[in-house]
C-alpha atoms as a PDB file:
ATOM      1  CA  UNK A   1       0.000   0.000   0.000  1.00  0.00           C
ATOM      2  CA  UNK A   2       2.753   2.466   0.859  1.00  0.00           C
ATOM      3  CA  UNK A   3       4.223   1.837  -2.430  1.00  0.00           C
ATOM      4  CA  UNK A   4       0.881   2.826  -4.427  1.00  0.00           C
ATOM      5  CA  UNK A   5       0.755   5.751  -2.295  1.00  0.00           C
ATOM      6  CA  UNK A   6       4.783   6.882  -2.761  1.00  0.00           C
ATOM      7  CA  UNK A   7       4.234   6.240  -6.742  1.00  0.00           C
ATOM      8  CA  UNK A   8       1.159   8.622  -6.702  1.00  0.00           C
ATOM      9  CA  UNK A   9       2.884  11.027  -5.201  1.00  0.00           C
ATOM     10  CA  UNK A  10       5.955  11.060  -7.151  1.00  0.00           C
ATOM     11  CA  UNK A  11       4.326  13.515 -10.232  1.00  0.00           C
ATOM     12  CA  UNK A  12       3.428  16.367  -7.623  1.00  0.00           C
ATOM     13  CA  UNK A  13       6.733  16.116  -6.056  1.00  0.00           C
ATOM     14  CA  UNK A  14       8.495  16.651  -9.010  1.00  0.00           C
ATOM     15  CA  UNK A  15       6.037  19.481 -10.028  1.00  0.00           C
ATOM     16  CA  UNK A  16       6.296  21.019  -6.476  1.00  0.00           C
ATOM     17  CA  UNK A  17      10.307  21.083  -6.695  1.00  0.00           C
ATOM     18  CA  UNK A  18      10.221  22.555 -10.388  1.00  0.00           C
ATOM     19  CA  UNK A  19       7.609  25.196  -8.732  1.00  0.00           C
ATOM     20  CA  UNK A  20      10.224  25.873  -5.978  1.00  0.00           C
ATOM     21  CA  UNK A  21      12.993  26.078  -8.456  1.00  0.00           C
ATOM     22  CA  UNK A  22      11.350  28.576 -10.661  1.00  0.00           C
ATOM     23  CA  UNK A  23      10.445  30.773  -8.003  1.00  0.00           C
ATOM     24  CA  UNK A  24      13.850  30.514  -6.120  1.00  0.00           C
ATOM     25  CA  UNK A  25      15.295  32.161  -9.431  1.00  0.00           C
ATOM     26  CA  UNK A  26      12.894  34.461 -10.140  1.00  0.00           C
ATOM     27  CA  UNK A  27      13.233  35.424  -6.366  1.00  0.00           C
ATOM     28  CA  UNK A  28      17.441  35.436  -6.808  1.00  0.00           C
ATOM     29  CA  UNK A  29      16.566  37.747  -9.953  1.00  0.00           C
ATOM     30  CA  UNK A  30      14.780  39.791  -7.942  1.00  0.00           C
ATOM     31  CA  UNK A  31      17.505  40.959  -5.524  1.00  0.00           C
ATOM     32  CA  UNK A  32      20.338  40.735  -8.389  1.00  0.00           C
ATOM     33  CA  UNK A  33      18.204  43.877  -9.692  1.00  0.00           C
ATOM     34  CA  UNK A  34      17.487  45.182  -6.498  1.00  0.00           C
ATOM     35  CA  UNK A  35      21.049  45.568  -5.618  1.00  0.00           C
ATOM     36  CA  UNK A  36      21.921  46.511  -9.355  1.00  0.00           C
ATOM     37  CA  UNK A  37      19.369  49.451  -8.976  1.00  0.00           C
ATOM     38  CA  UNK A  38      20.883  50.404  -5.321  1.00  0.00           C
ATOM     39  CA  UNK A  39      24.408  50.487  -6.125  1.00  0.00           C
ATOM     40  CA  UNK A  40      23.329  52.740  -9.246  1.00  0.00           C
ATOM     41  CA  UNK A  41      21.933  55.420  -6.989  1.00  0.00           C
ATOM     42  CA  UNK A  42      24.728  55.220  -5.170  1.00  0.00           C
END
């Protein structure tokens, strides 16, 4: 039974960490411009 369950979840693990992924990027993106921006002001 465990096995079933561990298979079933296998797709929306793999989506989940390819979610997390993207968004860690588009998060390290983020600051990369936010400090680009700062040390322009500057």
């Amino acid at each position: 039974m465990r096995s079933a369950t561990n298979q079933q979840d296998q797709p929306e693990t793999r989506r989940l960490q390819l979610d997390l992924r993207r968004k860690d990027k588009a998060l390290a993106e983020a600051v990369a411009m936010l400090n680009a921006s700062k040390k322009i002001q500057a």
